[in-house]
C-alpha atoms as a PDB file:
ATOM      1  CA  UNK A   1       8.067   5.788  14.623  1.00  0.00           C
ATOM      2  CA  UNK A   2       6.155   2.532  15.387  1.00  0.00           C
ATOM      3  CA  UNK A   3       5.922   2.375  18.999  1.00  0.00           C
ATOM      4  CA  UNK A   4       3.093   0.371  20.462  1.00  0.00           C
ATOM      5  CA  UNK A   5       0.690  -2.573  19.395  1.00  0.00           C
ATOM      6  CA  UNK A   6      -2.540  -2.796  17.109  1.00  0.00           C
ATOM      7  CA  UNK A   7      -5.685  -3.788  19.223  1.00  0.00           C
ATOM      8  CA  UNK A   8      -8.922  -4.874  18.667  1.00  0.00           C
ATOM      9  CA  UNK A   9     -10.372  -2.762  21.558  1.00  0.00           C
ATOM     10  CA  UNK A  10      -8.379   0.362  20.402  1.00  0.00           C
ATOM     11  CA  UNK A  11     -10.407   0.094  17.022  1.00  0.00           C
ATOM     12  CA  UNK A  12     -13.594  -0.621  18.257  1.00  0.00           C
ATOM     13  CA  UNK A  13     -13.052   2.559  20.551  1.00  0.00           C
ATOM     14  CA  UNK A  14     -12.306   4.879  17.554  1.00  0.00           C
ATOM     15  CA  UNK A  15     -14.945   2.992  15.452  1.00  0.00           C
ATOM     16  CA  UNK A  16     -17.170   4.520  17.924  1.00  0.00           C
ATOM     17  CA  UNK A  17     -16.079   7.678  18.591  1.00  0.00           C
ATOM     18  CA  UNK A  18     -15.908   8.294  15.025  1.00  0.00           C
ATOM     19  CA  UNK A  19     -19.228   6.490  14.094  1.00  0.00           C
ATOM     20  CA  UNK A  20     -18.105   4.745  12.080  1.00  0.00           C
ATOM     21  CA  UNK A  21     -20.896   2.119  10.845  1.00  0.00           C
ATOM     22  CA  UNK A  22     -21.246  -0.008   7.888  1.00  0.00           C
ATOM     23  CA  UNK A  23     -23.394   2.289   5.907  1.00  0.00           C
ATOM     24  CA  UNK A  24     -20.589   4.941   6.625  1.00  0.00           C
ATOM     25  CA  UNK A  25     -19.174   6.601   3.295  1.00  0.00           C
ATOM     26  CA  UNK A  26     -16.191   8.112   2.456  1.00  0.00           C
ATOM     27  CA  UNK A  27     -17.704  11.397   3.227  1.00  0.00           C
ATOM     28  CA  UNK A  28     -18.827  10.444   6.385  1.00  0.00           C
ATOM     29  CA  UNK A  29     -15.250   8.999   7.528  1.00  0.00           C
ATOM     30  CA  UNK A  30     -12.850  11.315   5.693  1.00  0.00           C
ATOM     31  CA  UNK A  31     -13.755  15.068   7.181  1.00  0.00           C
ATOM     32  CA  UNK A  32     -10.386  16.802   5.648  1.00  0.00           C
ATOM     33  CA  UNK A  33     -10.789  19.196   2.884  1.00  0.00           C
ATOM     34  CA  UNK A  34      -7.683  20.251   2.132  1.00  0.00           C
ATOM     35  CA  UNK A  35      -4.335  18.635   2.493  1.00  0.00           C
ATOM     36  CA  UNK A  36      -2.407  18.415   6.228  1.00  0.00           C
ATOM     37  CA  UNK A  37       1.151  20.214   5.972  1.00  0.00           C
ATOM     38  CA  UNK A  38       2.226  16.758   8.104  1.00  0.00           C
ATOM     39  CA  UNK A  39       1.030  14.551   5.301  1.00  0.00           C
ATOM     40  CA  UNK A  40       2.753  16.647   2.610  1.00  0.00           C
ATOM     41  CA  UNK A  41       5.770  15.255   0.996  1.00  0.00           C
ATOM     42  CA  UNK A  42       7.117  18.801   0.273  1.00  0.00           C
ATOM     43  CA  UNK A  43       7.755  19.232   4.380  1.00  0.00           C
ATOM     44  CA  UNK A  44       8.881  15.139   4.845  1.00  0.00           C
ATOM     45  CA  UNK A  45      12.497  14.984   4.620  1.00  0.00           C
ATOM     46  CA  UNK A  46      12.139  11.078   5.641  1.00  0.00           C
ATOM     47  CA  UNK A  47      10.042   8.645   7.292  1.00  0.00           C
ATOM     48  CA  UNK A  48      11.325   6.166   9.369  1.00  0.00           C
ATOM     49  CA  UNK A  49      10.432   2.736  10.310  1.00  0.00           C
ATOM     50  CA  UNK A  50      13.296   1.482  13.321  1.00  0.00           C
ATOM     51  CA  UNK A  51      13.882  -1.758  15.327  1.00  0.00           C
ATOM     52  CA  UNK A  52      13.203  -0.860  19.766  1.00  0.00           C
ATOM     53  CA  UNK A  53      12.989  -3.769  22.473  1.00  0.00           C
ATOM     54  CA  UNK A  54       9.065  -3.754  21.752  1.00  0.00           C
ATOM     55  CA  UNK A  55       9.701  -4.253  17.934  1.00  0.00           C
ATOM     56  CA  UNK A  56      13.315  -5.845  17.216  1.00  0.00           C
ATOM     57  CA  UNK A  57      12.322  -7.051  14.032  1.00  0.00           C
ATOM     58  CA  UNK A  58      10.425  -3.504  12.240  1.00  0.00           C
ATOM     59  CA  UNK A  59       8.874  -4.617   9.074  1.00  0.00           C
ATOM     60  CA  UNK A  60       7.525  -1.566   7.187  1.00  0.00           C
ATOM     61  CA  UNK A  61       4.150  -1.929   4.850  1.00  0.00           C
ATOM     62  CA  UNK A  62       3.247   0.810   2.593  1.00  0.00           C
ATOM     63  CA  UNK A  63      -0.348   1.031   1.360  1.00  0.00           C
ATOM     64  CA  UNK A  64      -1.306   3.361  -1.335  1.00  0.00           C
ATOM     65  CA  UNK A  65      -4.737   4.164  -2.229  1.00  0.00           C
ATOM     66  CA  UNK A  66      -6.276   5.774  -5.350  1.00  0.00           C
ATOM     67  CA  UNK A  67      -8.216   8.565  -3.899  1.00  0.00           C
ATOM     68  CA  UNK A  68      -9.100  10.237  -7.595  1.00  0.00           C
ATOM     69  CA  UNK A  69     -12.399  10.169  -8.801  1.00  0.00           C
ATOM     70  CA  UNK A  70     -14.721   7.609  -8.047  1.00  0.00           C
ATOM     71  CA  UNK A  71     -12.160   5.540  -5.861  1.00  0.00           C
ATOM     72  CA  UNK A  72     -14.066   6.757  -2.188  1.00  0.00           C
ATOM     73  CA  UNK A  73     -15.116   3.340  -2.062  1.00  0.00           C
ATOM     74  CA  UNK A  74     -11.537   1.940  -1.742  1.00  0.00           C
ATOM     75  CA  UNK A  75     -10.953   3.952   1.060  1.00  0.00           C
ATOM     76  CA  UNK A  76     -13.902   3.711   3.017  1.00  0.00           C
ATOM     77  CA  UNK A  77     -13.766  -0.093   2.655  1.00  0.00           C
ATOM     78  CA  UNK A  78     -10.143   0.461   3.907  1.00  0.00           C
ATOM     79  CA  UNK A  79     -10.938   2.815   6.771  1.00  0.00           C
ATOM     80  CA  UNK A  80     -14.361   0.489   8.077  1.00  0.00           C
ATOM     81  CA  UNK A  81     -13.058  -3.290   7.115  1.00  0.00           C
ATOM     82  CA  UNK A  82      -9.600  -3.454   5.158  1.00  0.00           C
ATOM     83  CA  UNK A  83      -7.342  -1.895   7.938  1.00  0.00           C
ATOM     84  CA  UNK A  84      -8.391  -3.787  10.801  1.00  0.00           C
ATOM     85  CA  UNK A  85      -8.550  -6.781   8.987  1.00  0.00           C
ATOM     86  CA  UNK A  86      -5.389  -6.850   7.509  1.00  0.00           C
ATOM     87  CA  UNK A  87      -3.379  -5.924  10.832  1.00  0.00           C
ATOM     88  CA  UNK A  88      -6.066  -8.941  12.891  1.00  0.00           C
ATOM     89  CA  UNK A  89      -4.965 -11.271  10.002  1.00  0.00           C
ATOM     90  CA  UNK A  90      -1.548 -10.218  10.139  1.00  0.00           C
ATOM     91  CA  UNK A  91      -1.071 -10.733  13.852  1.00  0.00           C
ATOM     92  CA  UNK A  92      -3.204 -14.437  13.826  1.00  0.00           C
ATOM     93  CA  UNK A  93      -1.303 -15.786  10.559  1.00  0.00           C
ATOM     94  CA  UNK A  94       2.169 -13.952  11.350  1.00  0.00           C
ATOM     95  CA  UNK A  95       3.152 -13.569   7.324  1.00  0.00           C
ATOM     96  CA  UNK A  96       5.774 -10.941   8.788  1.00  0.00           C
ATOM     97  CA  UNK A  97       7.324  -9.799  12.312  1.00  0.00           C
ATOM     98  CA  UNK A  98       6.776  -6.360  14.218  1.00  0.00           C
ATOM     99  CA  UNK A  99       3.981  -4.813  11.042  1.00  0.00           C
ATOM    100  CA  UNK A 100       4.556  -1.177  10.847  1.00  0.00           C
ATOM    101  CA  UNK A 101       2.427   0.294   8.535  1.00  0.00           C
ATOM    102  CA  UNK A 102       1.979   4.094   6.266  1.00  0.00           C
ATOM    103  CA  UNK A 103      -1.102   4.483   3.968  1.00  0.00           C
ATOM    104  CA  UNK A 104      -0.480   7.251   1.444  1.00  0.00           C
ATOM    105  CA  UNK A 105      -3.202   9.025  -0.742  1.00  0.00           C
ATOM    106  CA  UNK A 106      -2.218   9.010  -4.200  1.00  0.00           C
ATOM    107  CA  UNK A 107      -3.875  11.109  -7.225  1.00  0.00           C
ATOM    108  CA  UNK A 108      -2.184  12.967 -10.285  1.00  0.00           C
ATOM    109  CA  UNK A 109       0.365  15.089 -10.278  1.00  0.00           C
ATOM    110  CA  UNK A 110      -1.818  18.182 -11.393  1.00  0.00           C
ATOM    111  CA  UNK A 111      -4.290  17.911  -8.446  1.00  0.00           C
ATOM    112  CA  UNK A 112      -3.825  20.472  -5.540  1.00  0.00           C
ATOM    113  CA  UNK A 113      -2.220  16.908  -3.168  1.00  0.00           C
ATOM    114  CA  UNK A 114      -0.406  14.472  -5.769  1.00  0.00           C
ATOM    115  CA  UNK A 115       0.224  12.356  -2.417  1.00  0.00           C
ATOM    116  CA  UNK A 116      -0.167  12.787   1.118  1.00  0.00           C
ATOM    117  CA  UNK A 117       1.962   9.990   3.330  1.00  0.00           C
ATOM    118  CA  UNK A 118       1.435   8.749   6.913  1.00  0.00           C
ATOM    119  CA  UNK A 119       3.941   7.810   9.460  1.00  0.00           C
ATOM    120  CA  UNK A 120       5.204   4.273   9.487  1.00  0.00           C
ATOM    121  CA  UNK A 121       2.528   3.285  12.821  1.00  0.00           C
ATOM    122  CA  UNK A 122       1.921  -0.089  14.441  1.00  0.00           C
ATOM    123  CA  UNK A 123      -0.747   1.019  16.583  1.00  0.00           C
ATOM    124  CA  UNK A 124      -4.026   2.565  16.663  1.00  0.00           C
ATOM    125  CA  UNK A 125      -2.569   5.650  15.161  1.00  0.00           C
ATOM    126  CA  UNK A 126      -2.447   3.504  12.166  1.00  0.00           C
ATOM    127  CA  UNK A 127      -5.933   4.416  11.539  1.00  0.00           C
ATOM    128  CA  UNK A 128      -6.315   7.858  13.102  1.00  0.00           C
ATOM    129  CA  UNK A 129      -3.801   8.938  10.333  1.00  0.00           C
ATOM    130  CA  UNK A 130      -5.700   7.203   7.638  1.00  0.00           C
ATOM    131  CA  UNK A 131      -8.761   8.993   8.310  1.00  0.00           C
ATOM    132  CA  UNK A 132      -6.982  12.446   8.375  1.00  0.00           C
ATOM    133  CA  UNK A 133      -6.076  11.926   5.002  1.00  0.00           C
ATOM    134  CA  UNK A 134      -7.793  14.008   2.189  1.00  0.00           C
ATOM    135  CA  UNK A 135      -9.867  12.215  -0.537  1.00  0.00           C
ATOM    136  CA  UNK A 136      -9.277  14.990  -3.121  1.00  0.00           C
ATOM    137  CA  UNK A 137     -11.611  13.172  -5.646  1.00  0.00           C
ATOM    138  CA  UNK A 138     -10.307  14.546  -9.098  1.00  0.00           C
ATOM    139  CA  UNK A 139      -9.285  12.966 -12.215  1.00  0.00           C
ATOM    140  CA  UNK A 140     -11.255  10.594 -14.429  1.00  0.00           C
ATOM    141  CA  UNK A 141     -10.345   7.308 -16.242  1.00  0.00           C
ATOM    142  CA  UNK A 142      -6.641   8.207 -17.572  1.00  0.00           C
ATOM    143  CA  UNK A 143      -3.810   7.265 -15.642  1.00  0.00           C
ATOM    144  CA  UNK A 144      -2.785   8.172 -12.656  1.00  0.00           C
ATOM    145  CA  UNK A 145       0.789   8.616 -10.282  1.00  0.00           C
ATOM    146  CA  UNK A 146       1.249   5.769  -8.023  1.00  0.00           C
ATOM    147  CA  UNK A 147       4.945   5.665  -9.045  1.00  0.00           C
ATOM    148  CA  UNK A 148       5.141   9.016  -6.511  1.00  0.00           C
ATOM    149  CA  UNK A 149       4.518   6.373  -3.710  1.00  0.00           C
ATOM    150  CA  UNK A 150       7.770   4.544  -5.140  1.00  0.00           C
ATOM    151  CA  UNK A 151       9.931   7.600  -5.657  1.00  0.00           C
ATOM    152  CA  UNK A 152       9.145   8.758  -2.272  1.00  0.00           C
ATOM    153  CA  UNK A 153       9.767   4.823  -0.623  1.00  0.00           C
ATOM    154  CA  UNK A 154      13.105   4.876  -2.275  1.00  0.00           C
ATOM    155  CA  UNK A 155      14.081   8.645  -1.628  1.00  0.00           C
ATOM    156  CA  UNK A 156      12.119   9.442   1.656  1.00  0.00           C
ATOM    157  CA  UNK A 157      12.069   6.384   3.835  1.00  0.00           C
ATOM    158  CA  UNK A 158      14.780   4.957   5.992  1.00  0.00           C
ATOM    159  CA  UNK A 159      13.799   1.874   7.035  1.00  0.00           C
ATOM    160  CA  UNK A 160      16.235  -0.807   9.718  1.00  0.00           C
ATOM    161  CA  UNK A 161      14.726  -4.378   8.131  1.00  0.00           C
ATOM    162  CA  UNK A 162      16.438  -3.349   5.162  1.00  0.00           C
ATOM    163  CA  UNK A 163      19.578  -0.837   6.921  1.00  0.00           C
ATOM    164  CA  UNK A 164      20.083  -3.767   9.540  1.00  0.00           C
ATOM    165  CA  UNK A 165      18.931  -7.402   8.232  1.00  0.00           C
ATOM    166  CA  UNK A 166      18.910  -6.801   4.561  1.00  0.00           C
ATOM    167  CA  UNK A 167      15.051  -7.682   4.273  1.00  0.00           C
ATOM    168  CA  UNK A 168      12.610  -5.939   2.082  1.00  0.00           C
ATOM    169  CA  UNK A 169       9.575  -3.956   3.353  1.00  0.00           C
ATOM    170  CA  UNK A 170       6.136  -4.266   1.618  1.00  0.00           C
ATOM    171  CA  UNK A 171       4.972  -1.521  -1.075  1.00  0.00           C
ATOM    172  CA  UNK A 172       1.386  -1.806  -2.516  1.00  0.00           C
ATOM    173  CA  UNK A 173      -0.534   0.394  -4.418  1.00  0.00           C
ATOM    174  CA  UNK A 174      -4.162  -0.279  -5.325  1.00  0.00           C
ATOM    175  CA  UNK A 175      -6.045   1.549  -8.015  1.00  0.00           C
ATOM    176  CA  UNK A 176      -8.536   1.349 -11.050  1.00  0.00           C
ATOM    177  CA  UNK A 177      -6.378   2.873 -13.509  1.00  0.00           C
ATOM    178  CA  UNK A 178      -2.786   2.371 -15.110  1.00  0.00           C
ATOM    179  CA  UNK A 179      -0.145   4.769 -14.105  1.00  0.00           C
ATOM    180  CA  UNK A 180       2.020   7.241 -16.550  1.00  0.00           C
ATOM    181  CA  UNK A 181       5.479   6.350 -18.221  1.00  0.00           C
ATOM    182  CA  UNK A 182       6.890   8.934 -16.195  1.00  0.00           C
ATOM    183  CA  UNK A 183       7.416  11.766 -14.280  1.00  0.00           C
ATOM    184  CA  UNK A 184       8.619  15.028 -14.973  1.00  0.00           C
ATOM    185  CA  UNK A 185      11.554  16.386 -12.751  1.00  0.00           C
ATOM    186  CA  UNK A 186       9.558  19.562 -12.446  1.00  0.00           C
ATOM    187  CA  UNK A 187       6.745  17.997 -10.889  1.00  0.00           C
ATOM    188  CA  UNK A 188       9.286  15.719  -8.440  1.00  0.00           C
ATOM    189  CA  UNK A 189      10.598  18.921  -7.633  1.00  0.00           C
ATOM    190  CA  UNK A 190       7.541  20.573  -6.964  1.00  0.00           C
ATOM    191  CA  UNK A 191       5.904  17.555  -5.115  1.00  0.00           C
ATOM    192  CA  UNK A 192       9.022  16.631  -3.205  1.00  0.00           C
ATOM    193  CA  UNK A 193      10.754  19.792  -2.614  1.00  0.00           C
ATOM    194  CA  UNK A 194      13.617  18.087  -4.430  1.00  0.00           C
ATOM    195  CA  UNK A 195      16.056  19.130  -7.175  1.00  0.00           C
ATOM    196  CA  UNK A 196      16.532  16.261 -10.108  1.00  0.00           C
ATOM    197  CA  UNK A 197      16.693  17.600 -13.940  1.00  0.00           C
ATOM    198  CA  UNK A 198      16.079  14.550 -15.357  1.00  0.00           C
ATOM    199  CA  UNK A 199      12.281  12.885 -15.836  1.00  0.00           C
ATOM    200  CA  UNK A 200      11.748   9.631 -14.108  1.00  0.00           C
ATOM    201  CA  UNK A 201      10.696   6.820 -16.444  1.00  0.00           C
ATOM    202  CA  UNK A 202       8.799   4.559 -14.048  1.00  0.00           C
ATOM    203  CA  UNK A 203      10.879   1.218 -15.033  1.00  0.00           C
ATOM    204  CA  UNK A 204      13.700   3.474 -13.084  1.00  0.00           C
ATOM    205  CA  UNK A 205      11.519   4.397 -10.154  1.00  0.00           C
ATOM    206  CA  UNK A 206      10.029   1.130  -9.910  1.00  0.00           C
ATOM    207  CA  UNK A 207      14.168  -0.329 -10.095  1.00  0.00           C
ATOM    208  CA  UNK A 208      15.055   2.457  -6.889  1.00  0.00           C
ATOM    209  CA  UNK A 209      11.956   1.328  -4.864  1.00  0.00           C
ATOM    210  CA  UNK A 210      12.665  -2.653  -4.987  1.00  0.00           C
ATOM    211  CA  UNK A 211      16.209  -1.901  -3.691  1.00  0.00           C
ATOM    212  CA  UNK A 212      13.899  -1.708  -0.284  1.00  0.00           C
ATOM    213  CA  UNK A 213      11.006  -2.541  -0.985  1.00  0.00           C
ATOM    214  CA  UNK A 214       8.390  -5.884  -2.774  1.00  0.00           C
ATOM    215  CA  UNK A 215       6.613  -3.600  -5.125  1.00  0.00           C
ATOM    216  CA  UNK A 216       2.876  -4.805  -5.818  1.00  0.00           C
ATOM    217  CA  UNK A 217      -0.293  -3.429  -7.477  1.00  0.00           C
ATOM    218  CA  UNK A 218      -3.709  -3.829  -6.773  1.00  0.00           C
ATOM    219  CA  UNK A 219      -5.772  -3.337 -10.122  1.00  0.00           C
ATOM    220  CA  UNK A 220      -9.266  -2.949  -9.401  1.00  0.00           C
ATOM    221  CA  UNK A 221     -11.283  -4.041 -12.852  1.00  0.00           C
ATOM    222  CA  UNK A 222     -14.692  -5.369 -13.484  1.00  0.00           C
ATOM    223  CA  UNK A 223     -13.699  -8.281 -14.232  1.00  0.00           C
ATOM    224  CA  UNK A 224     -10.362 -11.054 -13.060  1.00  0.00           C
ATOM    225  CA  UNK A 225     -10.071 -11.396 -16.688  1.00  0.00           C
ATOM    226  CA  UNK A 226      -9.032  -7.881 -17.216  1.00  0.00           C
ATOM    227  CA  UNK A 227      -5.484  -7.460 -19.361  1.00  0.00           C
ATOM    228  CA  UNK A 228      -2.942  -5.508 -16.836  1.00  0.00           C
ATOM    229  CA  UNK A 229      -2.116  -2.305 -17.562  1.00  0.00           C
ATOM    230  CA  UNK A 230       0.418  -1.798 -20.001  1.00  0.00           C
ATOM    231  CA  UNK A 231       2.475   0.560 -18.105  1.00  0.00           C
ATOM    232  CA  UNK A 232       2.520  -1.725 -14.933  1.00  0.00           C
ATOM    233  CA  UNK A 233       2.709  -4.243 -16.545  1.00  0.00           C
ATOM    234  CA  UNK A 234       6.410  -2.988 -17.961  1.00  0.00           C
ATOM    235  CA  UNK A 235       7.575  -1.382 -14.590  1.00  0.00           C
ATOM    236  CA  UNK A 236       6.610  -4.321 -12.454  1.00  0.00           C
ATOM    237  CA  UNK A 237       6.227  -7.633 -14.408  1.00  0.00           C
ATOM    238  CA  UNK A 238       4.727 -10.501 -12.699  1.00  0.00           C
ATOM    239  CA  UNK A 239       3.907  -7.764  -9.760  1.00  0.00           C
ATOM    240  CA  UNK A 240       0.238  -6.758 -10.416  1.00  0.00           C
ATOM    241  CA  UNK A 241      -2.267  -8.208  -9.000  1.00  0.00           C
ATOM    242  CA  UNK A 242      -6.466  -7.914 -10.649  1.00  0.00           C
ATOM    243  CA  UNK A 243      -8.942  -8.562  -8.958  1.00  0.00           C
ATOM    244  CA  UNK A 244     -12.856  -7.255  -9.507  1.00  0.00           C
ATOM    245  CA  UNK A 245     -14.154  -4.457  -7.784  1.00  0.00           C
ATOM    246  CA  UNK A 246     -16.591  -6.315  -6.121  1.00  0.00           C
ATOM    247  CA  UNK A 247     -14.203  -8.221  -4.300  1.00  0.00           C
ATOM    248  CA  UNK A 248     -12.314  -5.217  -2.618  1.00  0.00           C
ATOM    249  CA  UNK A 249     -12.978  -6.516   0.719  1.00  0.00           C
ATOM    250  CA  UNK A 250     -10.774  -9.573   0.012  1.00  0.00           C
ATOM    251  CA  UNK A 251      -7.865  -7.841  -0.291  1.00  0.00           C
ATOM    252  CA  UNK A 252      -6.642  -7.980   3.538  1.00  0.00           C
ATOM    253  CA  UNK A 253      -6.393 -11.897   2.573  1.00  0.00           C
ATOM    254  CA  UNK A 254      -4.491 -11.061  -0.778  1.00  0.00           C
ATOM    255  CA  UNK A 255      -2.138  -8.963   0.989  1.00  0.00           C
ATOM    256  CA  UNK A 256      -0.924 -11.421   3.549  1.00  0.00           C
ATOM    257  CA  UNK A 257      -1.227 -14.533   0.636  1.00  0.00           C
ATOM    258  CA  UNK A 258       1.457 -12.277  -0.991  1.00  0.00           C
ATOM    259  CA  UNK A 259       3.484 -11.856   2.152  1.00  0.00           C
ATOM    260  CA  UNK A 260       3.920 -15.358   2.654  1.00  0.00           C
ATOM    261  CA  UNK A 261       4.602 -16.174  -0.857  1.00  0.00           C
ATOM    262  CA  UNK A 262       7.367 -14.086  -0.409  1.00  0.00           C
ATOM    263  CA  UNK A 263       8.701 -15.967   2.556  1.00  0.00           C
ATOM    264  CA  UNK A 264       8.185 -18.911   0.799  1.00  0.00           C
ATOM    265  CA  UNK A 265       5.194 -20.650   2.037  1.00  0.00           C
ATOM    266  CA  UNK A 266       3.764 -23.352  -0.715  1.00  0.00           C
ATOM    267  CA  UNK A 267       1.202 -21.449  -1.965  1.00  0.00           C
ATOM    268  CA  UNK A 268      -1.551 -24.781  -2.110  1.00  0.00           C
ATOM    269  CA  UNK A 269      -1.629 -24.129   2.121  1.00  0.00           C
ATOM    270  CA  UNK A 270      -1.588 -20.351   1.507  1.00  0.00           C
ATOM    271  CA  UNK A 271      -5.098 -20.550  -0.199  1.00  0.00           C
ATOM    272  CA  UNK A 272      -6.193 -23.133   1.882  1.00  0.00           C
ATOM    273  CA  UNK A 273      -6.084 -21.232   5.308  1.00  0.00           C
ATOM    274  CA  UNK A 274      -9.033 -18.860   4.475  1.00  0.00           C
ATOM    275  CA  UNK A 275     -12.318 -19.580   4.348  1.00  0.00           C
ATOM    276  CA  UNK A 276     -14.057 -20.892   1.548  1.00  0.00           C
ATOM    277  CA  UNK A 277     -15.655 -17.850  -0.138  1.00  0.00           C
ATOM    278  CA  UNK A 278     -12.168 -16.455  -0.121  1.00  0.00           C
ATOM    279  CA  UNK A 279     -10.288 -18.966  -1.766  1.00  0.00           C
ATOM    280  CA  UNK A 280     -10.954 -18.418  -4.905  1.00  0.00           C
ATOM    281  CA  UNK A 281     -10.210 -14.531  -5.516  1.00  0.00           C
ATOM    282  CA  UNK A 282      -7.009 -15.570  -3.770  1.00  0.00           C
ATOM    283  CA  UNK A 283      -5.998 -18.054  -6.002  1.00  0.00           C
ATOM    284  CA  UNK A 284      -7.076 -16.109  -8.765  1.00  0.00           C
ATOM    285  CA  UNK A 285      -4.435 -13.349  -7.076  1.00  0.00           C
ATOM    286  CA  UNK A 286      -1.609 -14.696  -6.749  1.00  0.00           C
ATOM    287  CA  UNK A 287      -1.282 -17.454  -8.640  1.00  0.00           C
ATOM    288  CA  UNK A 288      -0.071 -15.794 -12.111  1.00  0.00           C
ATOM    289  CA  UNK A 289       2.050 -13.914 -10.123  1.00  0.00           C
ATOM    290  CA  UNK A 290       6.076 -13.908 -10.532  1.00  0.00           C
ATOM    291  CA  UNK A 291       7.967 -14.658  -7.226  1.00  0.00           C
ATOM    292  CA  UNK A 292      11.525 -14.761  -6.568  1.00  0.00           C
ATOM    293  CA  UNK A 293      11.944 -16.395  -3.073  1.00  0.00           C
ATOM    294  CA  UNK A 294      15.491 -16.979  -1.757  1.00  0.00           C
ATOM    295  CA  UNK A 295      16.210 -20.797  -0.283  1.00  0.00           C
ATOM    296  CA  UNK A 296      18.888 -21.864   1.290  1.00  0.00           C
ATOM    297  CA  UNK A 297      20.480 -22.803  -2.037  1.00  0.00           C
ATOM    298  CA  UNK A 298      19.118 -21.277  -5.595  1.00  0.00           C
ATOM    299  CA  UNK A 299      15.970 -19.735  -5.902  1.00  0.00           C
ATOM    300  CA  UNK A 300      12.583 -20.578  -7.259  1.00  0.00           C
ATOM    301  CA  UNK A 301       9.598 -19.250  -8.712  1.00  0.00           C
END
């Protein structure tokens, strides 16, 4: 998959067929009530994200999105603002080549759709797919499974930057909550059609994903000075990212800031290319965060 371009007109188009305005809520954008056999991990044997002449150099993003509980905001701000502003951003600042993107829903393994994945898109279908999606709403302020997103990146996805050049894809997930120390094999089984007999501790999930994959998380808290989950915090030291809720429409900006800190760019000139109001939650970001970026000779953090 990932044939074609992201364009401005193309969203403003389905903004308006879908009317889609800024008073929209997740209600009013997500119209599934149940989960789509296409987005079901149980019929996905793989998803693929491949070089053609239009994209030689594929690089595959993964967004997942809490969609428990009281987490319709995230998604809505997604679906009106975060989506088109992340791939308008992406394009103008170029922190990667050829962005093909898959949004999955994530929840808990004992709701009715644990996780529901996209195809790997780099045009408008992009968001046509994330509005299909099904905002199950359940769960309340326990943990959640966001580590299905990594067991199905490292199990489900075949992906050519990493096949062909060796480079990583992106994998985010963004959430309010921390995430269980693992995962039974009978619910992997159950989600993924699969047959393990082992659970997965998430430091071992979290291990098979970065193989392909940058693993990040989003933590949505009330406030920057929120301790990181524990759980996270063991699976993907250095990786996880808080910011305060009411700054969920920065995180197109904190996205691409982590992008390029990946690719090395000094991260004084990474902060200082957005505006001014911006700044700040993205320094407050990415700057405790724990990057290993390869040089010609050594590495450095």
């Amino acid at each position: 998959m990932g044939y074609g371009s992201y364009r401005s007109s193309d969203w403003s188009r389905l903004k308006d067929s879908s009317k889609i305005t800024h008073d929209s809520t997740a209600n009013d954008i997500f119209k599934s009530h149940t989960i789509a056999e296409k987005f079901d991990p149980k019929f996905v044997s793989v998803r693929e994200s491949r070089d053609s002449e239009e994209h030689p150099n594929s690089t595959p993003v993964l967004i997942g999105l809490d969609v428990t509980g009281s987490m319709g905001y995230l998604s809505a701000e997604i679906a009106k603002n975060g989506l088109h502003e992340t791939m308008m951003k992406i394009y103008s600042t170029k922190p990667i080549e050829d962005p093909q993107m898959m949004f999955a829903a994530i929840g808990d393994v004992v709701d009715r759709a644990p996780l529901q994945v996209t195809h790997f898109e780099s045009d408008i279908r992009i968001a046509e797919q994330l509005m299909e999606l099904w905002l199950e709403g359940r769960g309340g302020d326990g943990p959640e499974d966001y580590p299905l997103l990594w067991y199905f990146a490292a199990k489900h996805t075949s992906i050519d930057s990493y096949s062909k050049r060796g480079k990583k894809g992106f994998l985010f997930t963004i959430g309010d909550a921390d995430c269980h120390s693992n995962i039974q094999a009978s619910d992997i089984n159950k989600i993924f059609n699969d047959s393990i007999t082992e659970p997965c501790l998430i430091e071992d999930l979290a291990k098979m994903a970065s193989e392909q994959y940058e693993l990040f998380h989003i933590h949505l808290a009330y406030s920057v000075n929120t301790t990181v989950p524990t759980n996270f915090a063991k699976a993907i030291p250095g990786r996880v990212i808080v910011i305060p809720k009411a700054n969920v429409d920065r995180i197109p900006e904190i996205i691409i800031s982590v992008m390029e800190l990946i690719n090395g760019k000094d991260q004084d000139k990474i902060i200082e290319q957005w505006d001014p109001t911006a700044q700040p939650v993205v320094k407050n970001a990415i700057s405790k965060l724990t990057i290993k970026t390869k040089k010609k000779k050594g590495f450095f953090f």
